[in-house]
Structures are given as C-alpha cells and as structure tokens.
C-alpha atoms as a PDB file:
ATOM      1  CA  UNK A   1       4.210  61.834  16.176  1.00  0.00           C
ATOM      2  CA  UNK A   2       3.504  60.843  12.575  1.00  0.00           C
ATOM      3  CA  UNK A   3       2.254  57.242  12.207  1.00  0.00           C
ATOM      4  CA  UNK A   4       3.107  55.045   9.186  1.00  0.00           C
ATOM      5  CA  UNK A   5       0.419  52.503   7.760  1.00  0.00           C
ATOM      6  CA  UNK A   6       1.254  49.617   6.502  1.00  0.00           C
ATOM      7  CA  UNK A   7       0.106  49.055   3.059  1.00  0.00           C
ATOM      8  CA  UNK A   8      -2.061  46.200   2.519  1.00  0.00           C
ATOM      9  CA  UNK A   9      -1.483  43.768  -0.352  1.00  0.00           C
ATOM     10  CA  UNK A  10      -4.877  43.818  -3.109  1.00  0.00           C
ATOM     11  CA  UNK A  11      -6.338  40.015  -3.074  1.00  0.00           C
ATOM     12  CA  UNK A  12      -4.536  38.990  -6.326  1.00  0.00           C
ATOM     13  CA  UNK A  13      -1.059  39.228  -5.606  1.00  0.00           C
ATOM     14  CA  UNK A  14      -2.223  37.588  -2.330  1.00  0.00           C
ATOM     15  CA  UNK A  15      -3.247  34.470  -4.220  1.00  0.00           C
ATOM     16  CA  UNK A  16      -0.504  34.640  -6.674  1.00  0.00           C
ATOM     17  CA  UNK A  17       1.834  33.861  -3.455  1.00  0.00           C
ATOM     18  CA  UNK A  18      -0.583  31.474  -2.314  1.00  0.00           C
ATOM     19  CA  UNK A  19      -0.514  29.496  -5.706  1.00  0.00           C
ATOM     20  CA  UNK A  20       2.886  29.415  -5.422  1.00  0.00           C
ATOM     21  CA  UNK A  21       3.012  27.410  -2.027  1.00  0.00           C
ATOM     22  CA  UNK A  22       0.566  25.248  -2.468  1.00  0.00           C
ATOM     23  CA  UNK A  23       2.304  21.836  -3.772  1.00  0.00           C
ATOM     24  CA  UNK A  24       1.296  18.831  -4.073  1.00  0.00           C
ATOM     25  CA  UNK A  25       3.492  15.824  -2.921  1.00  0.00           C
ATOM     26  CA  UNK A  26       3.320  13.500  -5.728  1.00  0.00           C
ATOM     27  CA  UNK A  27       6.066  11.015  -4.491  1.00  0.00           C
ATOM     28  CA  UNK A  28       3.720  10.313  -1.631  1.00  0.00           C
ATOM     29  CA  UNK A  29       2.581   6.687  -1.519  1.00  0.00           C
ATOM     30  CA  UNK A  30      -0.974   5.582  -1.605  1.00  0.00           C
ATOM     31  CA  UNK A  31      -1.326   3.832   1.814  1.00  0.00           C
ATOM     32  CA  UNK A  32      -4.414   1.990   1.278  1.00  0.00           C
ATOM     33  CA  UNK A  33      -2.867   0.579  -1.999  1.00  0.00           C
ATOM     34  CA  UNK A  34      -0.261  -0.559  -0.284  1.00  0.00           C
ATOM     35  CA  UNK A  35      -1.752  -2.328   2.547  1.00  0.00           C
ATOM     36  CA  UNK A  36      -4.356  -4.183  -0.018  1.00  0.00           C
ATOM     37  CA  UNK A  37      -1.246  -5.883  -2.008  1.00  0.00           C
ATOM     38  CA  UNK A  38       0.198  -6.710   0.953  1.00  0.00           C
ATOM     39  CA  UNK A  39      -2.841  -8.656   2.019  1.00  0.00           C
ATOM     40  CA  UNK A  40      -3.463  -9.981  -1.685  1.00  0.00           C
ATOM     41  CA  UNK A  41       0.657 -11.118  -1.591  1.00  0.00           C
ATOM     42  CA  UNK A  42      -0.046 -12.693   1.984  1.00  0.00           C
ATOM     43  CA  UNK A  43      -3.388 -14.732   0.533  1.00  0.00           C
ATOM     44  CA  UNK A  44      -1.344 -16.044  -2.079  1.00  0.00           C
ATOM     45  CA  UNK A  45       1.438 -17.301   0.023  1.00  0.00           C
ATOM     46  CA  UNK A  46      -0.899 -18.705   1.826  1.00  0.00           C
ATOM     47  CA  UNK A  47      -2.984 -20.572  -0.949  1.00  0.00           C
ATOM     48  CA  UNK A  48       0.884 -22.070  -2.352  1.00  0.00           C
ATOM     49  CA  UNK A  49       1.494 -23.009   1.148  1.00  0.00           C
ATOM     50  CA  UNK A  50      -1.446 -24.933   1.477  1.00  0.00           C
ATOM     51  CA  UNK A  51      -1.508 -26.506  -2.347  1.00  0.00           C
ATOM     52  CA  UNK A  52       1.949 -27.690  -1.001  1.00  0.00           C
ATOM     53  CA  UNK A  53       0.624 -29.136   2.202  1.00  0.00           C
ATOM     54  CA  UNK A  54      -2.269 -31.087   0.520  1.00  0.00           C
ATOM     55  CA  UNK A  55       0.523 -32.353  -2.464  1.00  0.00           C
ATOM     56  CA  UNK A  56       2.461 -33.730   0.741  1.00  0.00           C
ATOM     57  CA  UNK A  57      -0.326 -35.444   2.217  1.00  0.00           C
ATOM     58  CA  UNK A  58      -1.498 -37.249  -0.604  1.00  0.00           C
ATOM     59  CA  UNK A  59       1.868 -38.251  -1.699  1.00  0.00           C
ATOM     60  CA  UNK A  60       2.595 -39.761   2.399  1.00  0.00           C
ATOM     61  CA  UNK A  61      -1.017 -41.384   2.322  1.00  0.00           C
ATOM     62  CA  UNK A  62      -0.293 -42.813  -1.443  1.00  0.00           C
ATOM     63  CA  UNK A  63       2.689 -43.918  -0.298  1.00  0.00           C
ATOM     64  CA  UNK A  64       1.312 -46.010   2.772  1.00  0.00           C
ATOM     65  CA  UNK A  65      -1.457 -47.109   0.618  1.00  0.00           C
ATOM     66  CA  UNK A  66       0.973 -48.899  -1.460  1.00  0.00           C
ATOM     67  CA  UNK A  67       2.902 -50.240   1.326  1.00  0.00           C
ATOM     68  CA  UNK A  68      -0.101 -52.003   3.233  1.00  0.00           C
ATOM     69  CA  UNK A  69      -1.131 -53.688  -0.253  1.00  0.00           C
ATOM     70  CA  UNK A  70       2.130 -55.007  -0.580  1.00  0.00           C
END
C-alpha cells in the first residue's frame, strides 16, 4: 500500500488567492452618517415647526390686542 501526499501550496500563491477574495464592499452605507442627518433633518423640522407656532401666536394675540382697543 503506497500512500500519496498531498502537496502543499508555498505561502505566496496562498496569499495571491487570498488577495483575490478579500473585497471590500464599497456600496455599503455609512450607518452612523446616516442616523446623524436624520437627527440634524428631524431638529430642523422641528425648529420650522416651532418658528411657525410662535408666528401663529403672535399674529392671534395681535389680533385680540387690536380687538379689545377697539
């Protein structure tokens, strides 16, 4: 009974395969990124919302203003 080896690869063509797998995902979003403008787009739509809110008020309280001196 005659056993065969198997022949073992040398360490560069190894890492010549290696290289070849290794890739990088470059249409992978940046989560954190992604979060933060969310958060800066929410603060915003908040800050308009509120502008608005204040406008309202002092137009309502103008307009009674001008009503009781009448």
């Amino acid at each position: 009974m005659s056993i065969k080896l198997k022949e073992i690869p040398s360490v560069t063509e190894v890492e010549k395969d290696l290289a070849g797998l290794k890739t990088h995902i470059k249409g992978r979003p940046n989560i954190d990124h992604l979060i933060k403008r969310i958060l800066v787009e929410k603060r915003k739509k908040i800050k308009k919302d509120l502008l608005i809110f204040v406008f309202i008020i002092l137009l309502v309280i103008g307009v009674m203003m001008l009503s009781f001196n009448n």
